[in-house]
PDB file of N, CA and C in Angstrom:
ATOM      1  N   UNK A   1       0.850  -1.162   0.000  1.00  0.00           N
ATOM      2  CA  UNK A   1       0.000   0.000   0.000  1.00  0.00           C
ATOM      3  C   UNK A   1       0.905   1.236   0.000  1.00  0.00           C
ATOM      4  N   UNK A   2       0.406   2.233  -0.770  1.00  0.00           N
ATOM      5  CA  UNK A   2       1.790   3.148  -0.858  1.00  0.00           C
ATOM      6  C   UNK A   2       0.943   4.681  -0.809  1.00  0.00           C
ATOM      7  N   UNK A   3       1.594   5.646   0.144  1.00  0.00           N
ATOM      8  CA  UNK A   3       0.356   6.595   0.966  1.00  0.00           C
ATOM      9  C   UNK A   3       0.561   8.034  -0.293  1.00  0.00           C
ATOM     10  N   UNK A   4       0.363   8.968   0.045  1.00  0.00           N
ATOM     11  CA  UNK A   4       0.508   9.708  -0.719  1.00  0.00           C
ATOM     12  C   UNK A   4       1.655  10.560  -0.540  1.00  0.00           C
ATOM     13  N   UNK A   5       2.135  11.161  -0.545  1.00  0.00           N
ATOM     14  CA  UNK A   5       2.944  12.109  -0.576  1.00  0.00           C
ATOM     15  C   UNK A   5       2.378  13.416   0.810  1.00  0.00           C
ATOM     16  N   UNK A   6       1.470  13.586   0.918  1.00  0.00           N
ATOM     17  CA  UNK A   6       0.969  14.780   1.894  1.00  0.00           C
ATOM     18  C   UNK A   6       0.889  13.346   2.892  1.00  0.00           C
ATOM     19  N   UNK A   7       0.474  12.333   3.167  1.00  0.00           N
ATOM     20  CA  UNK A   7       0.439  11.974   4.481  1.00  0.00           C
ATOM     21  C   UNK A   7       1.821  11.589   4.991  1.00  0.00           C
ATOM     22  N   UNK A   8       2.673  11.289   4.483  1.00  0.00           N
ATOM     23  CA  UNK A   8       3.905  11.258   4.591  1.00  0.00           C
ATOM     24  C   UNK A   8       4.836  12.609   5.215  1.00  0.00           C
ATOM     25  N   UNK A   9       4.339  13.382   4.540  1.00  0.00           N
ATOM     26  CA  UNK A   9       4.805  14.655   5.309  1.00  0.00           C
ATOM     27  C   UNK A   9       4.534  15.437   6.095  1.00  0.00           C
ATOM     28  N   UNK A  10       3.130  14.576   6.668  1.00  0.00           N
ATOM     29  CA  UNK A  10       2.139  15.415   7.727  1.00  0.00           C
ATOM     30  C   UNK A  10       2.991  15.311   9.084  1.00  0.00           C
ATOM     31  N   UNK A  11       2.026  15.960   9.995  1.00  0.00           N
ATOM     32  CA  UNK A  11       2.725  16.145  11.764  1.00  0.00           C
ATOM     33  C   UNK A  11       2.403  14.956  12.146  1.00  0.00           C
ATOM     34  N   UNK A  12       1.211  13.834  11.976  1.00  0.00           N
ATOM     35  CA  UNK A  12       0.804  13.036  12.793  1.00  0.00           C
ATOM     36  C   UNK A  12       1.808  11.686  12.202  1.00  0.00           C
ATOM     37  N   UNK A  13       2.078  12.007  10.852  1.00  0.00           N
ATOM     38  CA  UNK A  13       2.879  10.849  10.399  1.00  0.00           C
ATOM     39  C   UNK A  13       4.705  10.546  11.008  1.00  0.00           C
ATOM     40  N   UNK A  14       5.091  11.797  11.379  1.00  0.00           N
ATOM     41  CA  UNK A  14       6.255  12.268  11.964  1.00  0.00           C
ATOM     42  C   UNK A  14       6.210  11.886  13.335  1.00  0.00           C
ATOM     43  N   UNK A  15       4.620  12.432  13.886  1.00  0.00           N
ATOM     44  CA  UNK A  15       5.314  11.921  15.311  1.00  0.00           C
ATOM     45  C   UNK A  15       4.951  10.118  15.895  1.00  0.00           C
ATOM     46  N   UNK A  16       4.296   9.485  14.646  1.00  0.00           N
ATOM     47  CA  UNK A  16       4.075   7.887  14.743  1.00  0.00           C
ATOM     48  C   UNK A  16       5.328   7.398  14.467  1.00  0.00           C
ATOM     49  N   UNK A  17       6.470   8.560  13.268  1.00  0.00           N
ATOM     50  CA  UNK A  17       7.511   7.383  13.229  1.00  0.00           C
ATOM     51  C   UNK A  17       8.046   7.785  14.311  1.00  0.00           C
ATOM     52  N   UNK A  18       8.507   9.053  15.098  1.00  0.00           N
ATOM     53  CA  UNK A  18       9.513   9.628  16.231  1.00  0.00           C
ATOM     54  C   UNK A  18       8.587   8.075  16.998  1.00  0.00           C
ATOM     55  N   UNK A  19       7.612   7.955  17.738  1.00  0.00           N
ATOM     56  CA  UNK A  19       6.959   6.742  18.974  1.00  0.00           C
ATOM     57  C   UNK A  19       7.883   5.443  18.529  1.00  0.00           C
ATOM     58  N   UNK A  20       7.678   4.945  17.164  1.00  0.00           N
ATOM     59  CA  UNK A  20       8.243   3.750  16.717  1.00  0.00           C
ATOM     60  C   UNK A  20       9.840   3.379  16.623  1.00  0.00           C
ATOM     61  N   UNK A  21      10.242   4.605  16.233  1.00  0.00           N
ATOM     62  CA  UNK A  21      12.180   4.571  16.548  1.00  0.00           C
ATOM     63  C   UNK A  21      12.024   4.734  18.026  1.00  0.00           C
ATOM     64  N   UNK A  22      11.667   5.453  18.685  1.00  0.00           N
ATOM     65  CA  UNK A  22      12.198   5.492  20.619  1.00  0.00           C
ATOM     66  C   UNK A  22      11.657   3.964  20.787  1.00  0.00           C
ATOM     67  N   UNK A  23      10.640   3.320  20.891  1.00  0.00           N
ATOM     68  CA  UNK A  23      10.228   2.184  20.816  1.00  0.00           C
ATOM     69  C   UNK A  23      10.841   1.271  20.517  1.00  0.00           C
ATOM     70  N   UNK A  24      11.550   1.357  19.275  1.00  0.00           N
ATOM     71  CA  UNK A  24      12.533   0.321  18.848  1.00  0.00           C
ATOM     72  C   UNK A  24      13.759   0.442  19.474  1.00  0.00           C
ATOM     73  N   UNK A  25      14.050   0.845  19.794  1.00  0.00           N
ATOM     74  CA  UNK A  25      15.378   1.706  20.383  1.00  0.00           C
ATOM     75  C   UNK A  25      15.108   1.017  21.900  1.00  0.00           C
ATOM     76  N   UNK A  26      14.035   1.076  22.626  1.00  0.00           N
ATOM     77  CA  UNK A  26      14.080   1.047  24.106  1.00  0.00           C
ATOM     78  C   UNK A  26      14.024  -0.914  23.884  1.00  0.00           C
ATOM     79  N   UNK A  27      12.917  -1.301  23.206  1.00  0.00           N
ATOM     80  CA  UNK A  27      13.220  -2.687  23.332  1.00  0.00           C
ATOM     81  C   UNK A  27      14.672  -3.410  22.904  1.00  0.00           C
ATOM     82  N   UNK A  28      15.400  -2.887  21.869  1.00  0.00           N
ATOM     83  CA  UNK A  28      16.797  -3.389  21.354  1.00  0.00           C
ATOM     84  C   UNK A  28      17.781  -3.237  22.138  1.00  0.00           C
ATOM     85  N   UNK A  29      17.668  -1.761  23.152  1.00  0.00           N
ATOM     86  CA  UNK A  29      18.324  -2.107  24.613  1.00  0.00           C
ATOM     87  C   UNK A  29      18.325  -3.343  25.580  1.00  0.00           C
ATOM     88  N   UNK A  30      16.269  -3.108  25.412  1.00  0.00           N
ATOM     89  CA  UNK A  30      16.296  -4.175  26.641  1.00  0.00           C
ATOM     90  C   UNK A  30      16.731  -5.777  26.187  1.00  0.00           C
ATOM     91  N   UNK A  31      16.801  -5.694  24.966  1.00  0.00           N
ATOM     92  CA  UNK A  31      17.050  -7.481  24.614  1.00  0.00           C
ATOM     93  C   UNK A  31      18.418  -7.502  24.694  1.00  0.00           C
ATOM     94  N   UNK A  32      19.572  -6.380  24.696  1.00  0.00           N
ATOM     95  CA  UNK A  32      21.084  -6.466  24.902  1.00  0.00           C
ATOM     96  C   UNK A  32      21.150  -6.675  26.251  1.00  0.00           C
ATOM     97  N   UNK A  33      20.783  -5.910  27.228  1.00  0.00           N
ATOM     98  CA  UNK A  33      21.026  -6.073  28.682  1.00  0.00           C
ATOM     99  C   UNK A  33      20.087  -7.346  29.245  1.00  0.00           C
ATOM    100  N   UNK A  34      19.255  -8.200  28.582  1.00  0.00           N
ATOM    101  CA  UNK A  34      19.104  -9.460  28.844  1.00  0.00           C
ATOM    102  C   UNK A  34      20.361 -10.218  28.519  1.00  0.00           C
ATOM    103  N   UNK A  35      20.998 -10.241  27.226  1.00  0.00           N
ATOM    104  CA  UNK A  35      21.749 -11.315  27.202  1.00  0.00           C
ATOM    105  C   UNK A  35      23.400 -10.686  27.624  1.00  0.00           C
ATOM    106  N   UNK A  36      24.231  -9.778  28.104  1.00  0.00           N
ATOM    107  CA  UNK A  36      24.717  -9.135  29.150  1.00  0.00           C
ATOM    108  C   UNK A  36      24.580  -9.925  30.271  1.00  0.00           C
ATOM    109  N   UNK A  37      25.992 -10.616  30.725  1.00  0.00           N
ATOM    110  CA  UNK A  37      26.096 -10.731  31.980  1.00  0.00           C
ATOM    111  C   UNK A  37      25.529  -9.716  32.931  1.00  0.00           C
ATOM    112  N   UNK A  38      25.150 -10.027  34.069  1.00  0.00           N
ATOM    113  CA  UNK A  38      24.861  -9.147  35.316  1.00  0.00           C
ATOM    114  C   UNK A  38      26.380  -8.383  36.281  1.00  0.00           C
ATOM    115  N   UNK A  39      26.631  -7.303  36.282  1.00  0.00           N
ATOM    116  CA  UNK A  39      27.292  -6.108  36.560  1.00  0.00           C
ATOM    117  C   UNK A  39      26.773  -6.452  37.949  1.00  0.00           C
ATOM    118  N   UNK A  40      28.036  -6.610  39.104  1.00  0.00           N
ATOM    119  CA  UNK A  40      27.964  -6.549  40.640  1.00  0.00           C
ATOM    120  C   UNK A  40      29.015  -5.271  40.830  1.00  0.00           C
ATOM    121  N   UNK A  41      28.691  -4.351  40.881  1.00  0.00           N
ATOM    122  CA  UNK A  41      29.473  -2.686  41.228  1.00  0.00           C
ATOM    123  C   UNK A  41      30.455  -3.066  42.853  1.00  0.00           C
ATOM    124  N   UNK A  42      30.083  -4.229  43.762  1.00  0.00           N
ATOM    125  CA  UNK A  42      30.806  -4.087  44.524  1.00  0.00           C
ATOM    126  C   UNK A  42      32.129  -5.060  44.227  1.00  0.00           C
ATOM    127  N   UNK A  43      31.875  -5.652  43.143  1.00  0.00           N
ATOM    128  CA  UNK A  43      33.044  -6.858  42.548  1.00  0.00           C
ATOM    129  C   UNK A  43      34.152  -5.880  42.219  1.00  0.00           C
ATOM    130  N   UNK A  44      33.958  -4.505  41.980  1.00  0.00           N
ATOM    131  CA  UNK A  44      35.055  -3.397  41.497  1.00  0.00           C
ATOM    132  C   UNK A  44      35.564  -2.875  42.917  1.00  0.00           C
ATOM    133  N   UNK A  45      35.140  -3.005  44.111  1.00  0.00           N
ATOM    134  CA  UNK A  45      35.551  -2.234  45.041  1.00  0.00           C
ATOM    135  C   UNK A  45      36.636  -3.744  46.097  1.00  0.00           C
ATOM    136  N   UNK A  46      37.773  -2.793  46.586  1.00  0.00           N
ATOM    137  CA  UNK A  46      39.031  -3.725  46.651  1.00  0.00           C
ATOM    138  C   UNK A  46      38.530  -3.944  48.464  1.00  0.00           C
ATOM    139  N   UNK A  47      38.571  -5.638  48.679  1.00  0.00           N
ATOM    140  CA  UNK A  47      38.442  -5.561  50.033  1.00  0.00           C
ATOM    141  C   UNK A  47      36.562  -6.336  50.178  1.00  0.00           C
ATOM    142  N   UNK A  48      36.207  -6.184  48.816  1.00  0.00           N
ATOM    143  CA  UNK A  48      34.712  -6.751  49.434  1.00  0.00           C
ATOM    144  C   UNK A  48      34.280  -8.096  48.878  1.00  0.00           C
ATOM    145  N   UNK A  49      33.886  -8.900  49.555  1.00  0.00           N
ATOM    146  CA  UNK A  49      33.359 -10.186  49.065  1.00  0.00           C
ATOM    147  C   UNK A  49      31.995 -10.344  49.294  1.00  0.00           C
ATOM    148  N   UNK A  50      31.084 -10.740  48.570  1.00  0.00           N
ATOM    149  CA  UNK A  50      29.930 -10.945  48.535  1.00  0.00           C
ATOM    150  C   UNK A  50      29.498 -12.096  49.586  1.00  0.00           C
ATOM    151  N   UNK A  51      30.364 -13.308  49.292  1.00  0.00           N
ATOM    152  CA  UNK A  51      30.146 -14.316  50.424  1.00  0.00           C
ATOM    153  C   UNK A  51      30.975 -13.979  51.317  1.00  0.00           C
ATOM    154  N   UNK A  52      30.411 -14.166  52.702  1.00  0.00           N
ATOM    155  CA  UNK A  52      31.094 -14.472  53.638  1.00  0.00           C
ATOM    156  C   UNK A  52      31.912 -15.403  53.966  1.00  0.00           C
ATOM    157  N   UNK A  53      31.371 -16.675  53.706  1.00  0.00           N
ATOM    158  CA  UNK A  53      32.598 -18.146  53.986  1.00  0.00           C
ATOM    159  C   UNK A  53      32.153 -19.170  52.055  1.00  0.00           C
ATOM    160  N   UNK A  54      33.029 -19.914  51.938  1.00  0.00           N
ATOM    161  CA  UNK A  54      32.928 -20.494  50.942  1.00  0.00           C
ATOM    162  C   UNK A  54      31.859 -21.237  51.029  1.00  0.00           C
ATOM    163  N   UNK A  55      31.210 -21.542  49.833  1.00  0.00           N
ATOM    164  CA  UNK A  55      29.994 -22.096  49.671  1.00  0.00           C
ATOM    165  C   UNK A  55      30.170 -23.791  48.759  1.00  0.00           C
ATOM    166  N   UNK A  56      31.821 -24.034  48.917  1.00  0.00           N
ATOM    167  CA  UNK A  56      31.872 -25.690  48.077  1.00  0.00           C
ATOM    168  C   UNK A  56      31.875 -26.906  48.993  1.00  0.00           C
ATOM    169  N   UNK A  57      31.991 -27.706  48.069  1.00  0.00           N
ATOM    170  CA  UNK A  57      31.745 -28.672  48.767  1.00  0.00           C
ATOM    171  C   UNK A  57      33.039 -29.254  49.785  1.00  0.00           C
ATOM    172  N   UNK A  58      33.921 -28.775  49.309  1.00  0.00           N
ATOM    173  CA  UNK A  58      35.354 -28.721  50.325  1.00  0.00           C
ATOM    174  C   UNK A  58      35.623 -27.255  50.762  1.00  0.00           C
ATOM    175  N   UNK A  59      34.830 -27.099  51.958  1.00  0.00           N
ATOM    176  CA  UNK A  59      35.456 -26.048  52.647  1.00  0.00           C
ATOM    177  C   UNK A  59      36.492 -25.605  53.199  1.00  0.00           C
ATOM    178  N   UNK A  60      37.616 -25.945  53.140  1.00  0.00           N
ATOM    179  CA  UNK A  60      38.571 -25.570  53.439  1.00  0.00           C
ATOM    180  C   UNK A  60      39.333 -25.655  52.475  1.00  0.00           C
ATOM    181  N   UNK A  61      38.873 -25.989  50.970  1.00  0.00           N
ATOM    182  CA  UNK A  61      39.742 -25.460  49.869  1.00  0.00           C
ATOM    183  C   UNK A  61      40.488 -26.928  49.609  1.00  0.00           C
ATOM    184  N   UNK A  62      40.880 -27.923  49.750  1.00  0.00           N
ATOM    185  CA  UNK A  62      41.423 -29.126  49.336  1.00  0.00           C
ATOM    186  C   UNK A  62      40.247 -29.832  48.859  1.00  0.00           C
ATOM    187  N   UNK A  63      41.195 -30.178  47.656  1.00  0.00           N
ATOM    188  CA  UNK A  63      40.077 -31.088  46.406  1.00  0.00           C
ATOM    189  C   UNK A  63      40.474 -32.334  46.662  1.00  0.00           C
TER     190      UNK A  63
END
């Protein structure tokens, strides 16, 4: 289907495509930061461990 030339250049046609690019734009983010490992901000700071004591099955570290 192919529109005319005046609806193409109208205000309402401009601001359906501006909704559809931010739109596309916000979901193509969100499908990158799904497959993106998860970012722990305290893994950068020197001195902090998330666990407190080891969580294997040899706790004291001998395999």
């Amino acid at each position: 289907m192919l529109f005319p030339s005046a609806v193409l250049h109208s205000q309402e046609f401009a601001i359906l495509a501006a909704f559809v690019a931010i739109n596309t734009v916000m979901f193509a983010s969100l499908a990158v930061a799904k497959i993106l490992p998860k970012v722990h901000p305290t893994d950068w700071l020197p001195g902090r461990n998330r666990r407190a004591e080891t969580r294997s099955i040899h706790p004291d570290g001998r395999v």
